[in-house]
C-alpha atoms as a PDB file:
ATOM      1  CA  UNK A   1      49.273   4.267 -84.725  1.00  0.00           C
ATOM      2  CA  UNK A   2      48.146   1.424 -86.918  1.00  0.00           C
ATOM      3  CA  UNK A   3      46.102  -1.890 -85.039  1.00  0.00           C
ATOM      4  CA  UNK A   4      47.442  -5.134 -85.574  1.00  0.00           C
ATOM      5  CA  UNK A   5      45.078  -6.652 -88.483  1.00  0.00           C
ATOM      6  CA  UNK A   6      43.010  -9.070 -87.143  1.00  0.00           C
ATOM      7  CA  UNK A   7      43.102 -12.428 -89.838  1.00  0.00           C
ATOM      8  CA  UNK A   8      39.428 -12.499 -90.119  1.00  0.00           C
ATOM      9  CA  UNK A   9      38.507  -9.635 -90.903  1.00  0.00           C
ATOM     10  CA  UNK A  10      38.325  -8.756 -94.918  1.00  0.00           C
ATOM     11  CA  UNK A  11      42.169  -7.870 -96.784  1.00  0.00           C
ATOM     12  CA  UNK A  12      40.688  -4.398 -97.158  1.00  0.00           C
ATOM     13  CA  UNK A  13      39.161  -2.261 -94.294  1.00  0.00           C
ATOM     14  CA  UNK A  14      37.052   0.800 -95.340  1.00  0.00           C
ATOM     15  CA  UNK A  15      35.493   3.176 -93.388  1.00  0.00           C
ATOM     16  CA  UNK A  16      33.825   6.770 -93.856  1.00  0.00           C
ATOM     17  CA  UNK A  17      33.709   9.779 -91.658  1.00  0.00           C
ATOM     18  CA  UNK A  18      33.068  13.382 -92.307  1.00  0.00           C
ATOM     19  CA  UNK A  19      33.604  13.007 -95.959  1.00  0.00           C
ATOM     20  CA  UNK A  20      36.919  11.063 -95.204  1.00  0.00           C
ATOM     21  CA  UNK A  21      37.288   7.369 -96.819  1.00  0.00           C
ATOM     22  CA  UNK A  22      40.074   5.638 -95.103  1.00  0.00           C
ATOM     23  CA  UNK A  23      40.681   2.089 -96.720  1.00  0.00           C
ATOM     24  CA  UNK A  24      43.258   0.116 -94.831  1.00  0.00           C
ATOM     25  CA  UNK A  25      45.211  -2.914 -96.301  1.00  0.00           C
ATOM     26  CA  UNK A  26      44.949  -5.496 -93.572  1.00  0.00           C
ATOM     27  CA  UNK A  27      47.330  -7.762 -94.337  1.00  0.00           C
ATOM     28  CA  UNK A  28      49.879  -6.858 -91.970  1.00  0.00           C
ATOM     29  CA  UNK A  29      51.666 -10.270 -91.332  1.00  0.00           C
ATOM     30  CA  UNK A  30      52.206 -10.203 -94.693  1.00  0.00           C
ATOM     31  CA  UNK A  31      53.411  -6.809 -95.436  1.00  0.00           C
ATOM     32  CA  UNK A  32      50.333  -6.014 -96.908  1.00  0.00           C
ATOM     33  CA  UNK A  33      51.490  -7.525-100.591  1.00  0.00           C
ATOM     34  CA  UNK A  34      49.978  -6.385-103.680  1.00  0.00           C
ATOM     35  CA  UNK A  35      47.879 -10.047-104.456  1.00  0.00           C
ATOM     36  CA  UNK A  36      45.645 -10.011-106.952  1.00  0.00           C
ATOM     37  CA  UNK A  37      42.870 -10.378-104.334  1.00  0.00           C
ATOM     38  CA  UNK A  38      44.109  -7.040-102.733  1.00  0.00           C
ATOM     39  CA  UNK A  39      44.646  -5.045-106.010  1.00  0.00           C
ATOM     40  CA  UNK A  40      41.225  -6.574-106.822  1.00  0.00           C
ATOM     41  CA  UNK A  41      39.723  -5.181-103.440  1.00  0.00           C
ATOM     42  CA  UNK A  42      41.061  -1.500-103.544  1.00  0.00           C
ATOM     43  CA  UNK A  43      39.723  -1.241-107.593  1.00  0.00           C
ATOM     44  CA  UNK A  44      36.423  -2.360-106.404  1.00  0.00           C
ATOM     45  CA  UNK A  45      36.747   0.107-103.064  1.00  0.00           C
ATOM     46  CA  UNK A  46      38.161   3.102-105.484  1.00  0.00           C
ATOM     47  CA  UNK A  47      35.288   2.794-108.406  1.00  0.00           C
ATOM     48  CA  UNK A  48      32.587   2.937-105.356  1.00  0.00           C
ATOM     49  CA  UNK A  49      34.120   6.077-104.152  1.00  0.00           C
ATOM     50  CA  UNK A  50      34.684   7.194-107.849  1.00  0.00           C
ATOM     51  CA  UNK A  51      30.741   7.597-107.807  1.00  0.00           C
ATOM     52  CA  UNK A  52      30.178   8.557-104.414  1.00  0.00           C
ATOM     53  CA  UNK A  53      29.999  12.552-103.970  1.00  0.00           C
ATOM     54  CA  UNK A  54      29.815  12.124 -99.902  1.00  0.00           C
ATOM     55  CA  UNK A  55      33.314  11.331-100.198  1.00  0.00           C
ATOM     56  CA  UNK A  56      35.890  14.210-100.333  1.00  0.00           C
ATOM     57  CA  UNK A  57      39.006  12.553 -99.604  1.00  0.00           C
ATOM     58  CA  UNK A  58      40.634   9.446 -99.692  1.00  0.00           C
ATOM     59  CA  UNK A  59      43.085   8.518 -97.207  1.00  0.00           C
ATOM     60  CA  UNK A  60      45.094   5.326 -98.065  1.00  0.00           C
ATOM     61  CA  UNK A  61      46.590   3.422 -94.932  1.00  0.00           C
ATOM     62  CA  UNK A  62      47.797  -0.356 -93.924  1.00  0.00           C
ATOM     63  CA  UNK A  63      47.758  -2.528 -90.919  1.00  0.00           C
ATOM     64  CA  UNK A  64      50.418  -3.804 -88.796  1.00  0.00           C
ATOM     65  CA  UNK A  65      54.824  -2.550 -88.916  1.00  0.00           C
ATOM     66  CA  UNK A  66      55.090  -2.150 -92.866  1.00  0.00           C
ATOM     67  CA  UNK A  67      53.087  -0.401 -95.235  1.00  0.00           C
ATOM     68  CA  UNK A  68      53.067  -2.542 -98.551  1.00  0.00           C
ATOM     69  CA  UNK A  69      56.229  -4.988-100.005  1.00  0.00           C
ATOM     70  CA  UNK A  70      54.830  -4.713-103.252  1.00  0.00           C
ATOM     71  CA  UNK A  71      53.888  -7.879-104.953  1.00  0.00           C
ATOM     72  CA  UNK A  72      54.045 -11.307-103.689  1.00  0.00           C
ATOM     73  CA  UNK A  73      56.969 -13.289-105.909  1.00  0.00           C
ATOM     74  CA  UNK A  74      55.118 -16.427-104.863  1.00  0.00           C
ATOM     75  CA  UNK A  75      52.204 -15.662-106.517  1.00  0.00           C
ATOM     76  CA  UNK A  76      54.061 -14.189-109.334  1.00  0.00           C
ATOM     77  CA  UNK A  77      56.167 -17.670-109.999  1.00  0.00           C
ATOM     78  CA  UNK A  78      52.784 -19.703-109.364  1.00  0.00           C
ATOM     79  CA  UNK A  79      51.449 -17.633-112.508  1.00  0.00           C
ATOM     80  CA  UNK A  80      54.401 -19.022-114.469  1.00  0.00           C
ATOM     81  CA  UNK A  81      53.631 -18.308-118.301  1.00  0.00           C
ATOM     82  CA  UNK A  82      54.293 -14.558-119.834  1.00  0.00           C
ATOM     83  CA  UNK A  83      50.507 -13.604-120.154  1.00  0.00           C
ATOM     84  CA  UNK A  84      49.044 -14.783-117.144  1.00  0.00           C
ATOM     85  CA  UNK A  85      51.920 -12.417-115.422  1.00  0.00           C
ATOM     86  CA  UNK A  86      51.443  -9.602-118.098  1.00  0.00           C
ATOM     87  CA  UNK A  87      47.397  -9.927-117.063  1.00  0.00           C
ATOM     88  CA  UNK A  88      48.619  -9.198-113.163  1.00  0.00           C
ATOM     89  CA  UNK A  89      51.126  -6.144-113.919  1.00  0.00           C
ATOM     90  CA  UNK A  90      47.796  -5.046-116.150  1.00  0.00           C
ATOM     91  CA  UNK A  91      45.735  -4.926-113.067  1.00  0.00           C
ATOM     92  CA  UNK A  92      47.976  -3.359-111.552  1.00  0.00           C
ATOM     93  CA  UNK A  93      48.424  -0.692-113.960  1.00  0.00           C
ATOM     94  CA  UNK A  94      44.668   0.118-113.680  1.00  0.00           C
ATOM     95  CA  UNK A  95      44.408  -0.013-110.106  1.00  0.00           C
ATOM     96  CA  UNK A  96      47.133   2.784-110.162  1.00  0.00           C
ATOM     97  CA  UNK A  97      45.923   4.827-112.652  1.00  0.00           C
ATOM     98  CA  UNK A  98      42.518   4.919-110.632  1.00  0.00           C
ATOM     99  CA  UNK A  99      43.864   6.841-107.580  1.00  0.00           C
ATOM    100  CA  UNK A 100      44.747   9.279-110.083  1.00  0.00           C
ATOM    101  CA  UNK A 101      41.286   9.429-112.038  1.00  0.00           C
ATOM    102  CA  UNK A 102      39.693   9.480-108.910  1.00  0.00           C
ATOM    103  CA  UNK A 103      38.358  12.835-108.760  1.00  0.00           C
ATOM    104  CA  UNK A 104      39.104  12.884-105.297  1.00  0.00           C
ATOM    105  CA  UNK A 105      42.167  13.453-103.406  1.00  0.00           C
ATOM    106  CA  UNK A 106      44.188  10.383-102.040  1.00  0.00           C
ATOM    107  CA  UNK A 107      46.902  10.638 -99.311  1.00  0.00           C
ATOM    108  CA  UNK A 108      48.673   7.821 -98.566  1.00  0.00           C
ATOM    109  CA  UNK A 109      49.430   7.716 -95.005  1.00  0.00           C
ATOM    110  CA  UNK A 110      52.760   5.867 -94.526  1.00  0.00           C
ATOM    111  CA  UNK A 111      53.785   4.210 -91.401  1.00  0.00           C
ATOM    112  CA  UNK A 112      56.499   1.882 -91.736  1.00  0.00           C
ATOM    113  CA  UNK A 113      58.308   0.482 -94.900  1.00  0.00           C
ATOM    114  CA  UNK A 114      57.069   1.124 -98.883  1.00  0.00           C
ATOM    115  CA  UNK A 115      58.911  -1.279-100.851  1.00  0.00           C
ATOM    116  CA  UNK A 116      59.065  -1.960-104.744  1.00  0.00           C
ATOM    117  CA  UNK A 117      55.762  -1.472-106.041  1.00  0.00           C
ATOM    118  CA  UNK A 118      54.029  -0.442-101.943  1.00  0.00           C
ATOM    119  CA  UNK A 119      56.817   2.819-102.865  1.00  0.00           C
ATOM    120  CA  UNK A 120      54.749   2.692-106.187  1.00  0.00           C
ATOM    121  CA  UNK A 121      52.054   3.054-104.595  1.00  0.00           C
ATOM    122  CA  UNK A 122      53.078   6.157-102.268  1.00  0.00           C
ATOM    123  CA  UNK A 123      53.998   8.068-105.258  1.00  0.00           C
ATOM    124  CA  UNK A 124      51.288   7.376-107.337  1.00  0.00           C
ATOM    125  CA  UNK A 125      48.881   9.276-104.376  1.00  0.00           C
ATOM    126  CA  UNK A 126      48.283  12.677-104.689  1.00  0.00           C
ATOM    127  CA  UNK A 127      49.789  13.598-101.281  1.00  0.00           C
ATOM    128  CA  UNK A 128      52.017  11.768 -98.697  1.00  0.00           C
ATOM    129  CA  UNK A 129      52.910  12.278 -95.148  1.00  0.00           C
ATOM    130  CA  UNK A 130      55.131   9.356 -93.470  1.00  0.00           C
ATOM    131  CA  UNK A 131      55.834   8.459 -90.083  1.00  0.00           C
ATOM    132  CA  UNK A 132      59.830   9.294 -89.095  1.00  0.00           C
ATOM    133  CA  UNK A 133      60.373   5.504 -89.143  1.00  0.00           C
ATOM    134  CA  UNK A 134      59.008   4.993 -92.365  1.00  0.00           C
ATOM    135  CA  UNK A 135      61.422   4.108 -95.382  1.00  0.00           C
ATOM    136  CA  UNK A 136      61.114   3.527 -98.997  1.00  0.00           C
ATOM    137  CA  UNK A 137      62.808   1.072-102.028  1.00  0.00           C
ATOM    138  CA  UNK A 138      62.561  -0.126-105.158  1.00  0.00           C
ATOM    139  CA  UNK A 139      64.663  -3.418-104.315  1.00  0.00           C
ATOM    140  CA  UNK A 140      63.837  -5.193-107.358  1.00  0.00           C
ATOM    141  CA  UNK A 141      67.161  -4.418-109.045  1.00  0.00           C
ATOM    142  CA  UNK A 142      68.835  -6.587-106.598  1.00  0.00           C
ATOM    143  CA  UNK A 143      66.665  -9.344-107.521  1.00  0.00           C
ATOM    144  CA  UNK A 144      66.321  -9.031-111.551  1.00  0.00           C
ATOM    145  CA  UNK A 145      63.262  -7.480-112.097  1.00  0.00           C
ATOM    146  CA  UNK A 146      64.145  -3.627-112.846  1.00  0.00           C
ATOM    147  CA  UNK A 147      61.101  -1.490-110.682  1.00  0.00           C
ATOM    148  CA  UNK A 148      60.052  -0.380-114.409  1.00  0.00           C
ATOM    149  CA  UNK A 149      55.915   0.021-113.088  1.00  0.00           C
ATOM    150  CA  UNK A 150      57.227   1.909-109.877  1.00  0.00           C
ATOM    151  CA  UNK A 151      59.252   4.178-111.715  1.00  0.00           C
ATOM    152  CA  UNK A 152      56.450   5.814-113.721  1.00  0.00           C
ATOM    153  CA  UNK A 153      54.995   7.585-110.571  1.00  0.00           C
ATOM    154  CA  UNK A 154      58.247   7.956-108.698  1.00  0.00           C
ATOM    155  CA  UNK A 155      59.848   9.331-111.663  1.00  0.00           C
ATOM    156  CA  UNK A 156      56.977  11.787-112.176  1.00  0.00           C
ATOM    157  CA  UNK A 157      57.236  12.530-107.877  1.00  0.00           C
ATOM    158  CA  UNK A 158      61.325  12.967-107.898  1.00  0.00           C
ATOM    159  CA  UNK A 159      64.173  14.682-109.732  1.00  0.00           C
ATOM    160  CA  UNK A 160      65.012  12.528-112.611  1.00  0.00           C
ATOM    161  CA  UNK A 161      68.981  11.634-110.577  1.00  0.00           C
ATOM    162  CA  UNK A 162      67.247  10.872-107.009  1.00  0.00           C
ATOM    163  CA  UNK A 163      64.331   8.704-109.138  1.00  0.00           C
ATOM    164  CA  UNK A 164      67.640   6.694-110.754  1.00  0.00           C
ATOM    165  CA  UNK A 165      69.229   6.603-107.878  1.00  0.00           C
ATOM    166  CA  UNK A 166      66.658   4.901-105.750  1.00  0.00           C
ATOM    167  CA  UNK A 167      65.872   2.448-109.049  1.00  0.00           C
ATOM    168  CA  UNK A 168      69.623   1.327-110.000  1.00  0.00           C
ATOM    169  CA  UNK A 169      70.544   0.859-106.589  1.00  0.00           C
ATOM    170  CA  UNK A 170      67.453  -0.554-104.243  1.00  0.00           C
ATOM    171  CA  UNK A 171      68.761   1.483-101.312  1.00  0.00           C
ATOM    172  CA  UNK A 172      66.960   2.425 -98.662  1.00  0.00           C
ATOM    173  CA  UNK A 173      65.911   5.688 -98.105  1.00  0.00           C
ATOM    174  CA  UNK A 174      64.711   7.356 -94.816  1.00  0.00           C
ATOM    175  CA  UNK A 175      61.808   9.563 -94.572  1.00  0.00           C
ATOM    176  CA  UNK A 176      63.753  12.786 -94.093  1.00  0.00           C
ATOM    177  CA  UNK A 177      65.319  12.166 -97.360  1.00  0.00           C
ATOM    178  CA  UNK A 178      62.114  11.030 -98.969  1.00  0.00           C
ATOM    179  CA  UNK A 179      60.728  14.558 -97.864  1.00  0.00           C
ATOM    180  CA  UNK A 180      64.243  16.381 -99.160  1.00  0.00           C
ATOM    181  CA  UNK A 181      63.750  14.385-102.795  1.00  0.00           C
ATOM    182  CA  UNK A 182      59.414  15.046-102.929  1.00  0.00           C
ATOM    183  CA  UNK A 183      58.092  11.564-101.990  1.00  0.00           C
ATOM    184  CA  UNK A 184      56.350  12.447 -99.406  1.00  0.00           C
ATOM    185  CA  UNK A 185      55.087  15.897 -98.486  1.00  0.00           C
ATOM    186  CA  UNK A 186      55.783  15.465 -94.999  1.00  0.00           C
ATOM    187  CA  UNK A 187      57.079  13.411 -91.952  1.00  0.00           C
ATOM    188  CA  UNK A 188      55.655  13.524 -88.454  1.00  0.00           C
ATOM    189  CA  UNK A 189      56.158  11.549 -85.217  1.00  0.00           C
ATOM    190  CA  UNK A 190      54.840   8.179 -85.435  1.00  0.00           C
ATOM    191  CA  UNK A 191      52.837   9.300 -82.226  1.00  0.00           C
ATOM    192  CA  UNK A 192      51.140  12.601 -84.622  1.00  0.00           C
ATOM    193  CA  UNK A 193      50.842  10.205 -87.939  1.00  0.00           C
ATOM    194  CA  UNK A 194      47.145   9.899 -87.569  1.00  0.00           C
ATOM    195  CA  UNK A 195      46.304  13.640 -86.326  1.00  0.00           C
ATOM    196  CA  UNK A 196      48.530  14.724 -89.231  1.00  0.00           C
ATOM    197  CA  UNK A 197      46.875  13.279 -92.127  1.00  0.00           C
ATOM    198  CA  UNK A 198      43.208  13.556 -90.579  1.00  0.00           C
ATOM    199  CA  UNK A 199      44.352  17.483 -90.507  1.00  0.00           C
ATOM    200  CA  UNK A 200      45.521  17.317 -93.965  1.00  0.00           C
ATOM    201  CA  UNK A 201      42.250  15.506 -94.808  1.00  0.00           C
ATOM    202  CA  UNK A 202      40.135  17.690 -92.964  1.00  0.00           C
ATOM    203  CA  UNK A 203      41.638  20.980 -94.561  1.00  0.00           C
ATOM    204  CA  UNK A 204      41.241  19.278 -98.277  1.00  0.00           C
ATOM    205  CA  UNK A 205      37.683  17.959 -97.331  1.00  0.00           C
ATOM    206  CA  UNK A 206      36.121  21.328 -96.576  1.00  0.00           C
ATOM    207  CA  UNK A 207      37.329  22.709 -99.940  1.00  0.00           C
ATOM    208  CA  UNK A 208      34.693  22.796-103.045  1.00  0.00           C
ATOM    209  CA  UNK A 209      34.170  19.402-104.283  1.00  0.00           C
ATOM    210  CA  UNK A 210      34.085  20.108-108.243  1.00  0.00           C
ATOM    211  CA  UNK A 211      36.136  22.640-107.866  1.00  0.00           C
ATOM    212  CA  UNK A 212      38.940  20.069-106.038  1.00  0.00           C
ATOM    213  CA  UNK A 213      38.041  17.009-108.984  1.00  0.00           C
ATOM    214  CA  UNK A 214      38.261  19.566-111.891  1.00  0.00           C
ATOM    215  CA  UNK A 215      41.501  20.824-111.095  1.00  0.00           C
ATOM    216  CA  UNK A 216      43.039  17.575-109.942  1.00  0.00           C
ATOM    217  CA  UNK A 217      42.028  16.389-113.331  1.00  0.00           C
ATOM    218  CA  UNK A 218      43.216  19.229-115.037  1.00  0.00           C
ATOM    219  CA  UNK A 219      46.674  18.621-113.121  1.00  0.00           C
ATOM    220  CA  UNK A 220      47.439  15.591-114.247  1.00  0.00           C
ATOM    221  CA  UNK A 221      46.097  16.278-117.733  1.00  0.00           C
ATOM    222  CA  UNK A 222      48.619  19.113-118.481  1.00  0.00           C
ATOM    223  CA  UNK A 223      51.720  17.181-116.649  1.00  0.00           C
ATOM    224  CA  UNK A 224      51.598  13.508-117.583  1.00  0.00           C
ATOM    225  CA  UNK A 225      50.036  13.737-121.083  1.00  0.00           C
ATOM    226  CA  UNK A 226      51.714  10.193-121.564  1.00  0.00           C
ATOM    227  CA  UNK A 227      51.053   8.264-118.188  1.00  0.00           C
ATOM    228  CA  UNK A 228      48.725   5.472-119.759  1.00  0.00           C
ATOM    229  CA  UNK A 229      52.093   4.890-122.774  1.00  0.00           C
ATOM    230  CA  UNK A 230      54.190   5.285-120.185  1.00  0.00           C
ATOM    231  CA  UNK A 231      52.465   2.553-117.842  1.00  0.00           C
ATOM    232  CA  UNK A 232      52.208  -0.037-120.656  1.00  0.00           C
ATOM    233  CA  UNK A 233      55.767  -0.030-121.580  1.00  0.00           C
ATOM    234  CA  UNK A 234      56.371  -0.335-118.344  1.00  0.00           C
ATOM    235  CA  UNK A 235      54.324  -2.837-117.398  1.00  0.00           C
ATOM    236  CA  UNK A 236      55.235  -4.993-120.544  1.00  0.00           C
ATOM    237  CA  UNK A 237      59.119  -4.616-119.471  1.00  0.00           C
ATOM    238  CA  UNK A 238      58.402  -5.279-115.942  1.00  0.00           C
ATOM    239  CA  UNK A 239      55.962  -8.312-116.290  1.00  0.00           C
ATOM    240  CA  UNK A 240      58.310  -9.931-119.159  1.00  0.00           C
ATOM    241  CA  UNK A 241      61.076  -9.855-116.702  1.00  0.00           C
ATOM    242  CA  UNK A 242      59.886 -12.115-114.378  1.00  0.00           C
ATOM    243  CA  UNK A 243      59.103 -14.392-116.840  1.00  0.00           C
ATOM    244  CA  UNK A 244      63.380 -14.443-117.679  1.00  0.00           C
ATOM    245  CA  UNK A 245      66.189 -16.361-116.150  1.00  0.00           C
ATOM    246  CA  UNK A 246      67.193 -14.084-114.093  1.00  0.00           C
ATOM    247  CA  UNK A 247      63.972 -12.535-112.547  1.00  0.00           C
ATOM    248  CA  UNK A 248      62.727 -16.548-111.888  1.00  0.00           C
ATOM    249  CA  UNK A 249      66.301 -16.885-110.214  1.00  0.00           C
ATOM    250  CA  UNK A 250      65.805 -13.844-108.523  1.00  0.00           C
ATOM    251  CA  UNK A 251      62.077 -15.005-107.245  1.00  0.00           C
ATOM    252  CA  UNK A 252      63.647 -17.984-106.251  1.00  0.00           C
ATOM    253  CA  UNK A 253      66.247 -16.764-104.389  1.00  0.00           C
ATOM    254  CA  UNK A 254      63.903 -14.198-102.469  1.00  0.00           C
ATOM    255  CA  UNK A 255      61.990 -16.807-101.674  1.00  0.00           C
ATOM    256  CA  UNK A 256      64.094 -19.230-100.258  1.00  0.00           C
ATOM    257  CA  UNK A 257      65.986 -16.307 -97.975  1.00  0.00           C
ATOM    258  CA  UNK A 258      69.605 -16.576-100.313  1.00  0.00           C
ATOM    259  CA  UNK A 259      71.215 -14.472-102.740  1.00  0.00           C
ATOM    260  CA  UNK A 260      70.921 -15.017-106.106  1.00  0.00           C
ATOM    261  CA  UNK A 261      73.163 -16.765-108.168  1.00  0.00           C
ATOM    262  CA  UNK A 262      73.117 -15.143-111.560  1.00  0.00           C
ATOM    263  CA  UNK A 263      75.443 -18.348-113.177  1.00  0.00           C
ATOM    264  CA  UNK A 264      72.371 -20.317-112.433  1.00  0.00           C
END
């Protein structure tokens, strides 16, 4: 099981063992948002391990109940003008597009709840195993901001119908159903979460190194020719619609615990 973060240590735990990096988002009293200080800590974290060959896997984790909520709308509205929210969706983008350049593995081990662009960030690892608690959205449909950045890697993880289904609606879905539709490649126990992925880890980790970064490379190569087009438009769509009526009423609304009024 995950420890409660403690507030003073840094928003981004890393630690090494037996060719196993494990970085940890430790905000857990606050979902573990996606703050431009946090995506700025795991780019930094994932360009050292880019260039470190004592590292064979990469095992992405949070503190506390929830995995990640995605971004924080507060910081979002603070931004206010088109570009300066653009600029975050941008570093975003990259920070994404990393775990998959990374030439090694990533498994994103999921204990609690993946929401908006935290499900993004599930799907954009390489491999997944979630606890049977664990649930994932893409809620931002409710709120008027379309998941357009999260459904790059989730479309690209599910069947086009289950991908659509999870974006038009923001439902919920449970872990057994994220294993039926491919999120995640499997769900344990919450009590066998961390023996699970430190197996999976383990197994990868004793595999040939070049031969593991070649052909992860050459995977993604021959399947998402268009990932960095497809990320742009997305993240021009996505960042332009909080900038709108009805994504500021939606931020709004979020943030002061109502529903929206879309007459506003």
């Amino acid at each position: 099981m995950s420890a409660v973060p403690d507030p003073g240590l840094p928003i981004l735990l890393h630690e090494e063992r037996d060719g196993v990096a494990t970085l940890t988002l430790n905000r857990g009293a606050q979902m573990n948002l996606l703050t431009l200080e946090m995506l700025g800590a795991l780019q930094s974290a994932l360009d050292a391990i880019a260039k470190d060959g004592s590292v064979r896997v990469v095992v992405l984790a949070a503190a506390g109940k929830g995995f990640c909520a995605g971004h924080d709308l507060k910081e979002i509205r603070a931004l206010g003008t088109p570009d300066k929210v653009s600029a975050l969706f941008e570093t975003c983008n990259r920070m994404m597009l990393s775990i998959q350049r990374l030439p090694q593995p990533v498994i994103a081990k999921v204990q609690g709840t993946a929401a908006a662009a935290g499900c993004q960030l599930v799907a954009q690892c390489d491999l997944a195993i979630a606890s049977d608690n664990a649930t994932f959205t893409t809620p931002g449909v409710n709120w008027g901001f379309f998941c357009s950045t999260p459904s790059v890697p989730i479309g690209r993880n599910l069947l086009r119908k289950h991908a659509m289904e999870m974006l038009l609606t923001g439902d919920r879905v449970d872990a057994a159903k994220a294993l039926e539709w491919g999120l995640v490649n499997n769900v344990v126990a919450a009590a066998g979460l961390d023996g699970a992925v430190a197996d999976l880890a383990s197994k990868i980790a004793a595999k040939p190194a070049a031969s593991i970064a070649a052909g992860k490379r050459a995977f993604y190569d021959q399947m998402d020719l268009g990932v960095d087009r497809a990320y742009e438009l997305a993240g021009g769509v996505i960042s332009a619609s909080f900038t709108q009526p009805e994504g500021k009423e939606g931020m709004d609304a979020f943030i002061g615990k109502r529903p929206p009024d879309w007459k506003r």
